[in-house]
N, C-alpha and C. Protein backbone atom coordinates (compact mmCIF):
# COMPACT_ATOMS: atom_id res chain seq x y z
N UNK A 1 229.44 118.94 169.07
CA UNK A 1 228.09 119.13 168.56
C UNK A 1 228.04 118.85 167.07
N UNK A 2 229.44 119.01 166.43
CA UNK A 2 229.16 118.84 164.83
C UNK A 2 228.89 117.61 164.50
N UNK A 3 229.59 116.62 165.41
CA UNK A 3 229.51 115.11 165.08
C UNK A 3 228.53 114.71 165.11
N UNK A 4 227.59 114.91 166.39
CA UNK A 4 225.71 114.56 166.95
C UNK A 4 225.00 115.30 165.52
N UNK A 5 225.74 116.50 164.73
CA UNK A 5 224.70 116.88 163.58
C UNK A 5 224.47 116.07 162.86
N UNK A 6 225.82 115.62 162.28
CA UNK A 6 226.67 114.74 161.14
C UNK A 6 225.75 113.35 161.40
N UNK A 7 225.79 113.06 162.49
CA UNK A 7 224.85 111.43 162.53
C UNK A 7 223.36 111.90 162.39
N UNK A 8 222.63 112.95 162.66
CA UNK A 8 221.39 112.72 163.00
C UNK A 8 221.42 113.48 161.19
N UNK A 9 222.06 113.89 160.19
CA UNK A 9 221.95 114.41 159.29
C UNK A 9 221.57 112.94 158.23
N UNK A 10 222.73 112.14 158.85
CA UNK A 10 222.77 110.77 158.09
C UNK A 10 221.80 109.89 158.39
N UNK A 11 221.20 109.91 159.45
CA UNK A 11 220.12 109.47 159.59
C UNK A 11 218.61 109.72 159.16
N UNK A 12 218.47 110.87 159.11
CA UNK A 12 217.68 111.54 158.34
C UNK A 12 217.65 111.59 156.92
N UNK A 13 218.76 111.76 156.28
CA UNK A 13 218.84 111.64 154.67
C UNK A 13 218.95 110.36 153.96
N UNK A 14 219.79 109.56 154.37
CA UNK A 14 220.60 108.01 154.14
C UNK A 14 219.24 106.90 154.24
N UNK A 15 218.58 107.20 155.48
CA UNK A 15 217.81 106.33 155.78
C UNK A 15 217.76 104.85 155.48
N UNK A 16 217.79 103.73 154.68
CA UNK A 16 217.98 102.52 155.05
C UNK A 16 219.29 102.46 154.67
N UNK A 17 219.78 101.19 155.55
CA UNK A 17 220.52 100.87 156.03
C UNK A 17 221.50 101.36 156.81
N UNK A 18 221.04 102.93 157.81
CA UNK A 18 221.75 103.22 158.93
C UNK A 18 220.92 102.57 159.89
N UNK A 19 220.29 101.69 159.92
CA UNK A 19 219.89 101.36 160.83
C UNK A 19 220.66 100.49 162.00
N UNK A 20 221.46 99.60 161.18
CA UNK A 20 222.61 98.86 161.14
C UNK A 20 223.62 99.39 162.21
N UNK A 21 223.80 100.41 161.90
CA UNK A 21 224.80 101.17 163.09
C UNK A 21 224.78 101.75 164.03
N UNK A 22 223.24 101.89 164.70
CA UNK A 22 222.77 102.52 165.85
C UNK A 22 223.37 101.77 167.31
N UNK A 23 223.88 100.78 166.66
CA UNK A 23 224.68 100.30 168.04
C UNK A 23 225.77 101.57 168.49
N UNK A 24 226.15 101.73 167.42
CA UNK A 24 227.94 102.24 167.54
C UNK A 24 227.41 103.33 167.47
N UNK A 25 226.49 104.21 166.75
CA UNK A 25 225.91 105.53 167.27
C UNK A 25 225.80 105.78 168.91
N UNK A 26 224.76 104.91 169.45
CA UNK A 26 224.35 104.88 170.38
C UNK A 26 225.59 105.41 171.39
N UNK A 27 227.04 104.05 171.00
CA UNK A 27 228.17 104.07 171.98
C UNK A 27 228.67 105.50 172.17
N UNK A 28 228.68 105.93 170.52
CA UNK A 28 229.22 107.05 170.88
C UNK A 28 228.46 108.03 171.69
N UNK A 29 227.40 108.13 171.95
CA UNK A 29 226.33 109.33 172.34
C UNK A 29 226.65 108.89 173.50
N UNK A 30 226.62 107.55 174.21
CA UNK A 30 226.88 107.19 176.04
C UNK A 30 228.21 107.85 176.30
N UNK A 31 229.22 107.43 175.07
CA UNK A 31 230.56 108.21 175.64
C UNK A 31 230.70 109.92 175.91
N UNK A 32 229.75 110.41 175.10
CA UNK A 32 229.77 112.11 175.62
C UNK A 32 228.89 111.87 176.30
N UNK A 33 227.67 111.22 177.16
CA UNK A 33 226.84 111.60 178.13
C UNK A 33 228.12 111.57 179.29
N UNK A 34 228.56 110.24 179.58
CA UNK A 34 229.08 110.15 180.89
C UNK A 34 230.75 109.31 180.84
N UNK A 35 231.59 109.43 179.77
CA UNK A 35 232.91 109.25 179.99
C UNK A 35 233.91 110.19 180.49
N UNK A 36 234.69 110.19 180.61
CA UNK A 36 235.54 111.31 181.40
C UNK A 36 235.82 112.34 180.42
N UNK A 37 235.43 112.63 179.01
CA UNK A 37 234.89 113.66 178.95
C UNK A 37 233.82 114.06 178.75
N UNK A 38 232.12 114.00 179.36
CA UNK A 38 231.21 114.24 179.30
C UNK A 38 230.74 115.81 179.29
N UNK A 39 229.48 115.18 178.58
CA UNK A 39 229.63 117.23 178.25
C UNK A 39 229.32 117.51 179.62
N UNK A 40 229.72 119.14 179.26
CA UNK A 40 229.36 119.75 180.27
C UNK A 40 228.20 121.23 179.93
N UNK A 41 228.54 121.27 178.70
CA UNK A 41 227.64 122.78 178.48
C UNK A 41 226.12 121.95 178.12
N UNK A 42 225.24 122.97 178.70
CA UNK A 42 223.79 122.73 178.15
C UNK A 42 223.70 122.49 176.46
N UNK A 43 224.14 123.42 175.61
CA UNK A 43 224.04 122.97 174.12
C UNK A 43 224.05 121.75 174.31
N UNK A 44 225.42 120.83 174.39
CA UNK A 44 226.06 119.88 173.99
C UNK A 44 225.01 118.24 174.63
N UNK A 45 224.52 118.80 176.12
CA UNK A 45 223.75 117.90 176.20
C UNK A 45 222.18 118.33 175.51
N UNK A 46 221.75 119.24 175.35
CA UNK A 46 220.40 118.96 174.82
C UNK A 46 220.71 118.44 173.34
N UNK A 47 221.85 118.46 172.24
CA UNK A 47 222.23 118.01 171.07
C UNK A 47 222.38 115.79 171.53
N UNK A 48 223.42 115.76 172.53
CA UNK A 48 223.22 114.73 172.77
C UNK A 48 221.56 114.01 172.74
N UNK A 49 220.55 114.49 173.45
CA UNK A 49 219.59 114.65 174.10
C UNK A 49 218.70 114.11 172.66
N UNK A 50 218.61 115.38 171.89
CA UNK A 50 218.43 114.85 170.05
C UNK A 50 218.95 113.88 169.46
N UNK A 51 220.04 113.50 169.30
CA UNK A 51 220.37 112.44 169.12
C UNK A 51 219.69 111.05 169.59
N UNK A 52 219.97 110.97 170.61
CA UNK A 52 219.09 109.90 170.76
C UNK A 52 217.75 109.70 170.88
N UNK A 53 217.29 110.63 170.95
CA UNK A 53 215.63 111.02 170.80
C UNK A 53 215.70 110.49 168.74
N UNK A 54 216.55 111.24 168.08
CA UNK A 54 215.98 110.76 166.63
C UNK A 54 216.32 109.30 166.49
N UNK A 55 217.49 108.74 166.98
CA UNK A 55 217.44 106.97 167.02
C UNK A 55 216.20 106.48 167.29
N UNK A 56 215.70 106.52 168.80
CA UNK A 56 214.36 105.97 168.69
C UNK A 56 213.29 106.47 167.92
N UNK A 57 213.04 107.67 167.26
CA UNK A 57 212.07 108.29 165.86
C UNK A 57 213.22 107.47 164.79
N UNK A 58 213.82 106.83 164.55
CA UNK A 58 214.21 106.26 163.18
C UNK A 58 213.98 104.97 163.48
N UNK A 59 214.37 104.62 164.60
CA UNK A 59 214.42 103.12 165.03
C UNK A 59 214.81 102.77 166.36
N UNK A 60 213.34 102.66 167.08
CA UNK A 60 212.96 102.52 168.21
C UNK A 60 213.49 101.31 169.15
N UNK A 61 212.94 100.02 168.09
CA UNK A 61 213.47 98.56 168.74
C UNK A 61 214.81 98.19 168.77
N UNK A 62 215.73 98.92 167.27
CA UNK A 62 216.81 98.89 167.21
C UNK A 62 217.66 100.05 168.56
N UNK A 63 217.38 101.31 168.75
CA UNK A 63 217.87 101.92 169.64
C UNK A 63 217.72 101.09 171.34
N UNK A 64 216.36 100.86 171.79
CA UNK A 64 216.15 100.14 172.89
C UNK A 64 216.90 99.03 172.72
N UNK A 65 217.34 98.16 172.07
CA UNK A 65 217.77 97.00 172.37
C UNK A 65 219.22 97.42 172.21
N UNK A 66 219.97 98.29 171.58
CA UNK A 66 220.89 98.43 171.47
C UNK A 66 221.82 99.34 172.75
N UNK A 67 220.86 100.29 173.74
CA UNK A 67 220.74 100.74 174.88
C UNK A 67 220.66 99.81 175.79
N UNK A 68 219.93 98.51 175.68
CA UNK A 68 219.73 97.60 176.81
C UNK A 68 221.59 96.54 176.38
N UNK A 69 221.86 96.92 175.25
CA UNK A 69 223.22 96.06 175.26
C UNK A 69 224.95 96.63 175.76
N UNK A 70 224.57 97.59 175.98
CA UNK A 70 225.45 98.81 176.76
C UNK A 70 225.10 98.83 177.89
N UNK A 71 223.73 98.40 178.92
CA UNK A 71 223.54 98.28 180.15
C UNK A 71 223.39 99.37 180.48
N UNK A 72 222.62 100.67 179.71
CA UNK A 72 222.43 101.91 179.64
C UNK A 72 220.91 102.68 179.58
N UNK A 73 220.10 101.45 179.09
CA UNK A 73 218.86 102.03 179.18
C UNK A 73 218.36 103.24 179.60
N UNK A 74 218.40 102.35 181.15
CA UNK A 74 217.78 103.72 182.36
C UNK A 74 218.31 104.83 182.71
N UNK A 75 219.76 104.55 182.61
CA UNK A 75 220.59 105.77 182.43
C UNK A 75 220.16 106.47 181.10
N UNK A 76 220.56 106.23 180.43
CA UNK A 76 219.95 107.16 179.30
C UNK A 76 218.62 107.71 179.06
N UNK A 77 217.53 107.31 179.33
CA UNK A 77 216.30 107.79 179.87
C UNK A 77 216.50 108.88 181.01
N UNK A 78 217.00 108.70 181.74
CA UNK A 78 217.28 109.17 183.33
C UNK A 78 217.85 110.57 182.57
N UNK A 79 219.49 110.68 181.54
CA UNK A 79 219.88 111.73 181.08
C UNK A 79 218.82 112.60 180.45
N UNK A 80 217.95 112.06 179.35
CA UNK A 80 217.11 112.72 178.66
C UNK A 80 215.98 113.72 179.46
N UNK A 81 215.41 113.07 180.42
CA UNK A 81 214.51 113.33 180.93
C UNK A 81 214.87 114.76 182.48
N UNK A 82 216.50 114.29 182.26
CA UNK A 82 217.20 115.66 183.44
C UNK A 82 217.40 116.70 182.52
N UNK A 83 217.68 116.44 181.09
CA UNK A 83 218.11 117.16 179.99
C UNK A 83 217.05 118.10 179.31
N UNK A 84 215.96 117.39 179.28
CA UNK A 84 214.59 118.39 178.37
C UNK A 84 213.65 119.53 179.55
């Protein structure tokens, strides 16, 4: 959970030019939704959950396209929407 703070902190404060890295944000947020270690406690996914909810509030076209390049979209929609 400290790490999902740490990015959505930098995203929030830093503001241009993190935009740039929402790819590799993104990766990391798919790897705790559903790699073999995916969360498992409620915190950890509704923090996940924020996370990518503030990518698309910082940068929408950049998050969607960067979700559609992981082949994750709908899955990730699909998580959010089991998650809130």
């Amino acid at each position: 959970m400290c790490g999902v703070s740490l990015i959505m902190a930098c995203l929030e404060h830093l503001g241009e030019g993190m935009g740039q890295i929402i790819h590799t944000i993104n990766g990391f947020y798919l790897q705790a939704m559903a790699g073999e270690n995916a969360a498992e406690s409620k915190e950890l996914k509704n923090m996940l959950v924020q996370g990518i909810m503030m990518n698309l509030w910082y940068e929408q076209s950049s998050t969607i396209d960067s979700l559609k390049q992981h082949g994750s979209l709908e899955q990730t929609l699909g998580y959010i929407f089991n998650n809130i």
